[in-house]
Structures are given as structure tokens and as C-alpha cells.
Protein backbone atom coordinates (compact mmCIF):
# COMPACT_ATOMS: atom_id res chain seq x y z
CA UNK A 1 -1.19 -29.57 18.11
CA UNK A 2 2.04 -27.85 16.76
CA UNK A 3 -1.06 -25.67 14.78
CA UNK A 4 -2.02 -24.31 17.96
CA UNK A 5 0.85 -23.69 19.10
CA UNK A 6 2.10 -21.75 16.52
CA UNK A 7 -1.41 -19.17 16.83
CA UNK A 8 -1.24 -19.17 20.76
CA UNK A 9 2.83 -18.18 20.21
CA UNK A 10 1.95 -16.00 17.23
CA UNK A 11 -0.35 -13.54 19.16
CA UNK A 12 1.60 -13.87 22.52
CA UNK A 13 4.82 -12.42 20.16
CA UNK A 14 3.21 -9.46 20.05
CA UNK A 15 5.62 -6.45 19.33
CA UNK A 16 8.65 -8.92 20.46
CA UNK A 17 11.74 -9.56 18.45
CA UNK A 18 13.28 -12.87 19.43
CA UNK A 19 17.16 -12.75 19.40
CA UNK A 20 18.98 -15.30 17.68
CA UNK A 21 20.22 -16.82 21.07
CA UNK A 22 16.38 -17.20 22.59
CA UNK A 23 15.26 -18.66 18.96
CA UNK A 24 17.51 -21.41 19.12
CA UNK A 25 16.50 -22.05 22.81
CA UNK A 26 13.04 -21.84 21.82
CA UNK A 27 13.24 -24.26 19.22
CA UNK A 28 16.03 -26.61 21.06
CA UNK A 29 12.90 -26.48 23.92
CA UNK A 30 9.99 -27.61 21.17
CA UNK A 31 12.46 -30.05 19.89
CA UNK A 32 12.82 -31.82 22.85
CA UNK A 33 8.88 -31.18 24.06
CA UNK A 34 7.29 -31.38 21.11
CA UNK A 35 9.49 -33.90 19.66
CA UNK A 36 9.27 -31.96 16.20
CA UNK A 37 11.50 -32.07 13.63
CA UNK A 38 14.55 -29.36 13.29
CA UNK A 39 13.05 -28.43 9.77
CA UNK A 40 9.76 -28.11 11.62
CA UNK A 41 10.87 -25.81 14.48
CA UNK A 42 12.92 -23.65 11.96
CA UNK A 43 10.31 -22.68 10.27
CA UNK A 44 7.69 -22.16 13.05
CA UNK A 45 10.38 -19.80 14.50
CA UNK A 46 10.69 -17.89 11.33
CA UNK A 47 7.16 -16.94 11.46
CA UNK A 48 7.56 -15.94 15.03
CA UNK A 49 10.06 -13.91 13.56
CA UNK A 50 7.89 -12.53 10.72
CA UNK A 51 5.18 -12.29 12.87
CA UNK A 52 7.35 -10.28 15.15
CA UNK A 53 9.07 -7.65 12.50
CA UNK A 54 5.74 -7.13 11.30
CA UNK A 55 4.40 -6.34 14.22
CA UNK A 56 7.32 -3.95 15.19
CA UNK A 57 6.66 -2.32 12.11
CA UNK A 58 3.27 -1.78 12.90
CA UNK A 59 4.14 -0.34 16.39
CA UNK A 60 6.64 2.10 14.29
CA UNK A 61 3.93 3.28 12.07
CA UNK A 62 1.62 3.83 15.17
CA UNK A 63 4.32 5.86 17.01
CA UNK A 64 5.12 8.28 13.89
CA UNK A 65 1.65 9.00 13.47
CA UNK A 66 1.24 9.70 17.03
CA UNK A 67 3.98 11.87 17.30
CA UNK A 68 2.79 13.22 14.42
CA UNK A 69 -0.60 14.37 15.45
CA UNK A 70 1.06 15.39 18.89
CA UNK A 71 3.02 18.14 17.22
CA UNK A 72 0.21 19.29 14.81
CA UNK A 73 -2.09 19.73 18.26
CA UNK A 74 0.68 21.66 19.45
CA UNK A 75 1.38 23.76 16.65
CA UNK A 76 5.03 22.31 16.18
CA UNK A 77 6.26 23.00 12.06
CA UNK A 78 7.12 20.02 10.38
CA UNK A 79 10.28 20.09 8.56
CA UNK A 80 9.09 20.26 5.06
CA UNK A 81 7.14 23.52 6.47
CA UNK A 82 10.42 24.95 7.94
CA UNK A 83 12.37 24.58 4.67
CA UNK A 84 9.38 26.44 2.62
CA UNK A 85 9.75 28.95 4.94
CA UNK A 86 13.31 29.72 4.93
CA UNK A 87 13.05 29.79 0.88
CA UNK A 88 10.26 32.32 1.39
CA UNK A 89 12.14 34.37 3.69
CA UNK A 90 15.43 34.05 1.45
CA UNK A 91 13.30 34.93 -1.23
CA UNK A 92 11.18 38.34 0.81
CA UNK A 93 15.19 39.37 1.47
CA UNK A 94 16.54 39.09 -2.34
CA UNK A 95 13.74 40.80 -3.36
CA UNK A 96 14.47 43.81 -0.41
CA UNK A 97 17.94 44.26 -1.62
């Protein structure tokens, strides 16, 4: 049962990061419920938590490369670009001089 649980838990985490107050509510509630051990509902909550980081990670990943393709499509320079230019342009001036 707890098995369950933890997969039906583990996908509804989704991209959410449980604070420290709502994980020990969470597993004060499965102790009580569930009657599971503490040692038990510690570590099911620390893969909610894993689960949960990694999944936030994921989302970060996603939204770089998002904005990432959003400013190529728009023809926005990236940073690295910027910098070779102003060495070019130094460069195109110390050789004007």
C-alpha cells in the first residue's frame, strides 16, 4: 500500500517543492493514517523531496532552453556574441589609430 502511495504522490509532486513545515505535516498525517513508522515516513518524504528538486531542475532546464530559442528566433545576441564583438570592435579601432 505505502508502495502506491509513494508513485501516486511521486507523480502528483510534479514541479512542487514541499517546505519543511508541509513535510512534517505530511508525514505527521501518514503517521497517524497510515500508521507507518517515523523512519518510514522520513524517508518517503525525502524522495518527494528528490523527486521534487529534480523535477524543478528539469523545469529550469526547459525554461533556459526556451528562452533560449526565443531570443535566437528573434535575433537577440547572446552574451558570449556581444563580448566577441566588442573585442572586434576594440580591435578595428587600435588598428585605425
Amino acid at each position: 500500500m505505502i508502495e502506491l502511495l509513494e508513485k501516486s504522490i511521486l507523480t502528483a509532486v510534479g514541479a512542487m517543492t514541499l517546505t519543511q513545515k508541509k513535510a512534517e505535516e505530511l508525514l505527521q498525517e501518514m503517521r497517524e493514517k497510515l500508521n507507518i513508522s517515523e523512519e518510514e515516513g522520513k524517508a518517503f518524504l525525502k524522495k518527494i523531496q528528490e523527486a521534487a528538486a529534480k523535477n524543478q531542475e528539469m523545469l529550469q532546464e526547459q525554461a533556459r532552453e526556451e528562452v533560449k530559442k526565443a531570443c535566437e528566433r528573434m535575433g537577440v545576441v547572446t552574451a558570449d556574441e556581444f563580448d566577441k564583438l566588442k573585442k572586434k570592435v576594440a580591435l578595428l579601432e587600435k588598428k585605425l589609430k
